[in-house]
Protein backbone atom coordinates (compact mmCIF):
# COMPACT_ATOMS: atom_id res chain seq x y z
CA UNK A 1 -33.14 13.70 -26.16
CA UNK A 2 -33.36 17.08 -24.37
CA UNK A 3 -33.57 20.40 -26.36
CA UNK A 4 -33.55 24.09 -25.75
CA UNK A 5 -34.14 26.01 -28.65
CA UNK A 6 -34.11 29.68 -27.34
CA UNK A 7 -35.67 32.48 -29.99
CA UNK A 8 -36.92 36.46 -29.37
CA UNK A 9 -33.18 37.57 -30.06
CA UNK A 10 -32.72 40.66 -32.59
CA UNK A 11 -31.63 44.17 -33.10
CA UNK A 12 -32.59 47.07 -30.78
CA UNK A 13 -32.15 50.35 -30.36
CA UNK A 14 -30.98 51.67 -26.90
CA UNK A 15 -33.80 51.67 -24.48
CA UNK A 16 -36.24 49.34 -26.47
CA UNK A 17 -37.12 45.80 -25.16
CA UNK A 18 -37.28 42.20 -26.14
CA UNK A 19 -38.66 38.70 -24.64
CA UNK A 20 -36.61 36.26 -24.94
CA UNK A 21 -38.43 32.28 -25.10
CA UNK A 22 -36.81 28.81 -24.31
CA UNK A 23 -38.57 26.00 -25.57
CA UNK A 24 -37.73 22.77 -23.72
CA UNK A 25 -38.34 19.24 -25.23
CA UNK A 26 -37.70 15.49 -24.29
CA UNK A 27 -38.88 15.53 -21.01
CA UNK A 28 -41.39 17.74 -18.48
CA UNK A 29 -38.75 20.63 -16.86
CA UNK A 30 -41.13 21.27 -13.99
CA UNK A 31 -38.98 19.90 -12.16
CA UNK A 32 -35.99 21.71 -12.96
CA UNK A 33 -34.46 25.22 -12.30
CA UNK A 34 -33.77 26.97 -15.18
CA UNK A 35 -31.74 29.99 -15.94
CA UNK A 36 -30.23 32.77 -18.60
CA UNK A 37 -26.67 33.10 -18.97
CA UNK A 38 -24.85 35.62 -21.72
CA UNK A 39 -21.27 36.00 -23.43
CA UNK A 40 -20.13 39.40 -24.83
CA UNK A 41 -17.38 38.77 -28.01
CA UNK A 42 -14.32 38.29 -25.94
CA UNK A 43 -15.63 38.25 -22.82
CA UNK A 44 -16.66 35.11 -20.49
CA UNK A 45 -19.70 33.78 -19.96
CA UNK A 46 -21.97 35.94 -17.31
CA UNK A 47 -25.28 35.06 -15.32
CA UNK A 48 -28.30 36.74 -16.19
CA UNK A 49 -31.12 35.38 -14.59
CA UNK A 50 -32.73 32.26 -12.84
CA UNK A 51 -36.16 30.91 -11.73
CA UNK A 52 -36.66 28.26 -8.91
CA UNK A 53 -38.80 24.89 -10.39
CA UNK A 54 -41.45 26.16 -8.12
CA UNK A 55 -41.57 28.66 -9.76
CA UNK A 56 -41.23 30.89 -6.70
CA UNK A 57 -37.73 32.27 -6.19
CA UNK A 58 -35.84 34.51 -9.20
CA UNK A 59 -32.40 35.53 -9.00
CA UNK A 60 -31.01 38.17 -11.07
CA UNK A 61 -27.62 39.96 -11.71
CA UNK A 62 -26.86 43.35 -10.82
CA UNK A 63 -26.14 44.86 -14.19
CA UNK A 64 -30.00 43.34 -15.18
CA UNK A 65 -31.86 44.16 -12.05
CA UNK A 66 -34.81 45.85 -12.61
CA UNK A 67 -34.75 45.78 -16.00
CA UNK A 68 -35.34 42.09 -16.95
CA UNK A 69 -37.37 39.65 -15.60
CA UNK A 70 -37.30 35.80 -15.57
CA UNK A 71 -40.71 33.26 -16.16
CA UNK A 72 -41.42 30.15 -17.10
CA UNK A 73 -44.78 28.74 -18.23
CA UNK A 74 -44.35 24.91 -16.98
CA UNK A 75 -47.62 24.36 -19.54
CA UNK A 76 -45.50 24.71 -22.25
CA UNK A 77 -42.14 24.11 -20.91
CA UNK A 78 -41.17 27.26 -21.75
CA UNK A 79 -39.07 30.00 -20.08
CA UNK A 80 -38.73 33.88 -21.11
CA UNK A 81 -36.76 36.43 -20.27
CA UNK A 82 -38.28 39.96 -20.83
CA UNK A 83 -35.76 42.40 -21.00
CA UNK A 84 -36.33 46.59 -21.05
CA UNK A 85 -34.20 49.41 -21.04
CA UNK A 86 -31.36 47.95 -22.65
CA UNK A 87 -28.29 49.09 -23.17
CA UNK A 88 -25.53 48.62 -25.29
CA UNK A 89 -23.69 46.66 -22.59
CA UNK A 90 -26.23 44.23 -23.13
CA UNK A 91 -25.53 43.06 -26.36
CA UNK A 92 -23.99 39.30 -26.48
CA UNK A 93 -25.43 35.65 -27.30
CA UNK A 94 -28.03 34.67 -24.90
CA UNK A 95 -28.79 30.84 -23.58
CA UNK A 96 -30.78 29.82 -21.67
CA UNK A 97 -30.00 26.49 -19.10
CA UNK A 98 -31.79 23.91 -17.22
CA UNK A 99 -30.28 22.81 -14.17
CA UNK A 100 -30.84 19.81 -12.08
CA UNK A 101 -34.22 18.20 -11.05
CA UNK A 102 -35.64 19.50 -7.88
CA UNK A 103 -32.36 21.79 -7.21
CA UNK A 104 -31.82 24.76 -6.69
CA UNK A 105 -31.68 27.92 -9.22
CA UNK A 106 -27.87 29.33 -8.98
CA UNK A 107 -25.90 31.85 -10.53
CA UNK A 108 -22.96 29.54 -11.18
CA UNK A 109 -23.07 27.68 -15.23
CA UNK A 110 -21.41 24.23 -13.46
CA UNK A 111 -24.87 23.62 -11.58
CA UNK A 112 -26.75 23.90 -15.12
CA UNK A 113 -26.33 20.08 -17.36
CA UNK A 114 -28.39 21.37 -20.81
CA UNK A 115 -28.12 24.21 -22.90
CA UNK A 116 -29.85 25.80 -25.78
CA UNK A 117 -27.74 26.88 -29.34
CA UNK A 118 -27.99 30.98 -28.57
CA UNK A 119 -29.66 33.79 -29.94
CA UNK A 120 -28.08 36.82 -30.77
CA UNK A 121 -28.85 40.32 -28.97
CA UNK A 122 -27.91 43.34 -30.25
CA UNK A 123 -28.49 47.18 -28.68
CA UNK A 124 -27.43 49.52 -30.76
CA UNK A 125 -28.59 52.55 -32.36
């Protein structure tokens, strides 16, 4: 049974930073893209992030560019997302996704099959 059990989440002041970890289980995610979405209370669902299974391309969103950064450790079957400056803009529940094997990382949640539980991120002084 696959399982993504993200963790890192918290409360932050404007400007500090967290990482962010997804811890995969039930099978090897090499082999799989793997991504960071977020929802805001009352807002949809957003991309964050996304790493190739080669661990060679990243995408990112435009309201996180520069400031976060995607990476996986296939060793561990583990992704992060390390995230600086942040504002309060970027406070919502973070997941993180694994897409399918040997495909491509996307920006759009339909291409993504598993998903972690959440963890809460809050900036705010």
């Amino acid at each position: 049974q696959v399982q993504l059990v993200e963790s890192g989440g918290g409360l932050v002041q404007p400007g500090g930073s967290l990482r962010l970890s997804c811890a995969a289980s039930g099978r090897t995610f090499s082999s799989y893209p793997m991504g960071w979405f977020r929802q805001a209370p009352g807002a949809e669902r957003e991309f964050v992030a996304a790493i190739s299974w080669r661990n060679v391309t990243t995408y990112y969103a435009d309201s996180v560019k520069g400031r976060f950064t995607i990476s996986r450790d296939n060793a561990k079957n583990t992704v992060y997302l390390q995230m600086n400056s942040l504002r309060p803009e970027d406070t919502a529940v973070y997941y993180c996704a694994v897409g399918a094997r040997y495909g491509l990382a996307s920006r759009d949640g339909g291409q993504y099959y598993y998903w972690g539980q959440g963890t809460q991120v809050t900036v705010s002084s």
